[in-house]
Structure formats: structure tokens, C-alpha cells
Protein backbone atom coordinates (compact mmCIF):
# COMPACT_ATOMS: atom_id res chain seq x y z
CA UNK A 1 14.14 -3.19 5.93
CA UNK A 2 15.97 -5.80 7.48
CA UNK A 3 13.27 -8.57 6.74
CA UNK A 4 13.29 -7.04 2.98
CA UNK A 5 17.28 -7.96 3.22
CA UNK A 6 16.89 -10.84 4.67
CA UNK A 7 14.09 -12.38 2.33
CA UNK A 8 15.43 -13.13 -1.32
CA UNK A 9 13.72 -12.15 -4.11
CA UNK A 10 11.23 -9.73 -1.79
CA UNK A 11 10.23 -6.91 -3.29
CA UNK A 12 9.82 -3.30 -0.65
CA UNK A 13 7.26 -0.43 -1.41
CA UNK A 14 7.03 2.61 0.81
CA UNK A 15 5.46 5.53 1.35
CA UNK A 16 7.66 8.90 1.14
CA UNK A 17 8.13 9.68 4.93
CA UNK A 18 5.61 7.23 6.65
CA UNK A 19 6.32 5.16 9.31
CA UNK A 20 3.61 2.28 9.47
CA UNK A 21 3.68 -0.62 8.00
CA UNK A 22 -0.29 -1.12 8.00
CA UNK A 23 -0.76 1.21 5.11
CA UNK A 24 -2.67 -0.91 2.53
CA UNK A 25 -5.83 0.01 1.55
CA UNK A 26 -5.99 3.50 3.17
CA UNK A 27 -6.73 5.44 0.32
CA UNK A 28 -3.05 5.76 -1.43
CA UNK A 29 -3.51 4.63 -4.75
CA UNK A 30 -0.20 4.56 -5.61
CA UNK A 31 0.46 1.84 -2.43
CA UNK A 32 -3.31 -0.22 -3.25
CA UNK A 33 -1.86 -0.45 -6.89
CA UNK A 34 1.09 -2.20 -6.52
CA UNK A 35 -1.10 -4.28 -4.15
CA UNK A 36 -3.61 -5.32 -6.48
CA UNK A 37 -1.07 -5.65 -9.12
CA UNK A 38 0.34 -8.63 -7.27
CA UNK A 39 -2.88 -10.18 -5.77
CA UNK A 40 -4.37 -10.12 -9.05
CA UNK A 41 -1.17 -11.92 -11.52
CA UNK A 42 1.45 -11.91 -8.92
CA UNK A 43 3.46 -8.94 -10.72
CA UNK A 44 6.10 -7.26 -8.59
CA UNK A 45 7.83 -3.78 -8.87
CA UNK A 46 11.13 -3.74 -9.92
CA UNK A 47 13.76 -4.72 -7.80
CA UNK A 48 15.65 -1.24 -6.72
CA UNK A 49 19.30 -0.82 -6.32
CA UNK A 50 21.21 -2.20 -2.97
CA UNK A 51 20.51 -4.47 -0.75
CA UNK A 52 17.70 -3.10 1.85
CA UNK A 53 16.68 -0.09 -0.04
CA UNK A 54 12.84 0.39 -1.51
CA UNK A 55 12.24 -1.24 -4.54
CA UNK A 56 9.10 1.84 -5.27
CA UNK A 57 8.24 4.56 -3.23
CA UNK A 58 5.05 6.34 -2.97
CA UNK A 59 4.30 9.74 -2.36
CA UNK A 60 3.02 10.36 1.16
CA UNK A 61 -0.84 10.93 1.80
CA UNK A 62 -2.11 13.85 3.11
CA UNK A 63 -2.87 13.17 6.84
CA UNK A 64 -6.69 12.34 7.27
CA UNK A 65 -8.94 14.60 8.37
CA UNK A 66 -12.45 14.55 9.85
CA UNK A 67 -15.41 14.45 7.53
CA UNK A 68 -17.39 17.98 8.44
CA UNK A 69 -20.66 16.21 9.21
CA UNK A 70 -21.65 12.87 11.08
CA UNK A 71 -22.93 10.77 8.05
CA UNK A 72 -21.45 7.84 6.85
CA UNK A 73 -19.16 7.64 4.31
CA UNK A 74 -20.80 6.45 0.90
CA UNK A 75 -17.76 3.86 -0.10
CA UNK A 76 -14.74 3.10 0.80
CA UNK A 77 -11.41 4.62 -1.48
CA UNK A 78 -10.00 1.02 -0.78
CA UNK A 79 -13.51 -0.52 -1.70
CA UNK A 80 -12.74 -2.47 -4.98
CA UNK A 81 -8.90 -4.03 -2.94
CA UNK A 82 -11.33 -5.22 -0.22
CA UNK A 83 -13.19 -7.10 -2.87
CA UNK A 84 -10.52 -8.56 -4.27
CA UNK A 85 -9.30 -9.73 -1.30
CA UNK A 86 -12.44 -11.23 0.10
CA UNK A 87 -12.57 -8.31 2.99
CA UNK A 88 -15.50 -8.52 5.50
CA UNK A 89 -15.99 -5.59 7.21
């Protein structure tokens, strides 16, 4: 929060009760929205109340669990943001 202070005009979007910042593109479509809503036209979530407070907050993903078999997974939930963003993996 304090770079979010710090950097006027910055715009802060959080997930309810999570503690890392590397989020994106981990399934929460709520988060990988307001992502792709600014790669794509550069729109921004409202600016929230005070100073170093969220601007949006998303509700919290379930904690992952292990698929029940060994085969792959078909696609990727953050498949279509890794297009957009030129991913490589």
C-alpha cells in the first residue's frame, strides 16, 4: 500500500484476505478482469476513498487443489489474458 500512496493517480485492486502480490492470471476472474480491462483500453477502477486504501477488492479464491488424476490440464482459466499479453509458456 505504501507504493499505491506514494504513486499518484495509481489505482490498487486486491483480493479479500490474500497476501501475494503475484495473483494475476490465476484463475480469479474478478482480479484477470480488471487486468484485461486496462491492457486492452487502459480503463482503471475507480479511485476508492483515502489515501492507501483499495480502490476494488475481489473476493478471495478458493485455495487450489490437486486435480484427482495425472493428465494435463486441457486450458488454462487465465488462457485468453496470456494471449493478450503475448505470454509464452
Amino acid at each position: 500500500m505504501t507504493a499505491h500512496r506514494l504513486l499518484a493517480g495509481s489505482r490498487l485492486v486486491v483480493e479479500d484476505g490474500g497476501g501475494n502480490h503475484g495473483i494475476s492470471l490465476s484463475g480469479n476472474t474478478c482480479l484477470d478482469r480488471y487486468l484485461a480491462d486496462y491492457l486492452a483500453d487502459g480503463r482503471l477502477p475507480r479511485q476508492g476513498g483515502t489515501a492507501g486504501t483499495a480502490d476494488a477488492v475481489c473476493e478471495r479464491s478458493p485455495d487450489p487443489e490437486p486435480p484427482a488424476d495425472k493428465a494435463a490440464p486441457t486450458a488454462s482459466r487465465g488462457a485468453d489474458l496470456h494471449r493478450l499479453v503475448g505470454f509464452r509458456g
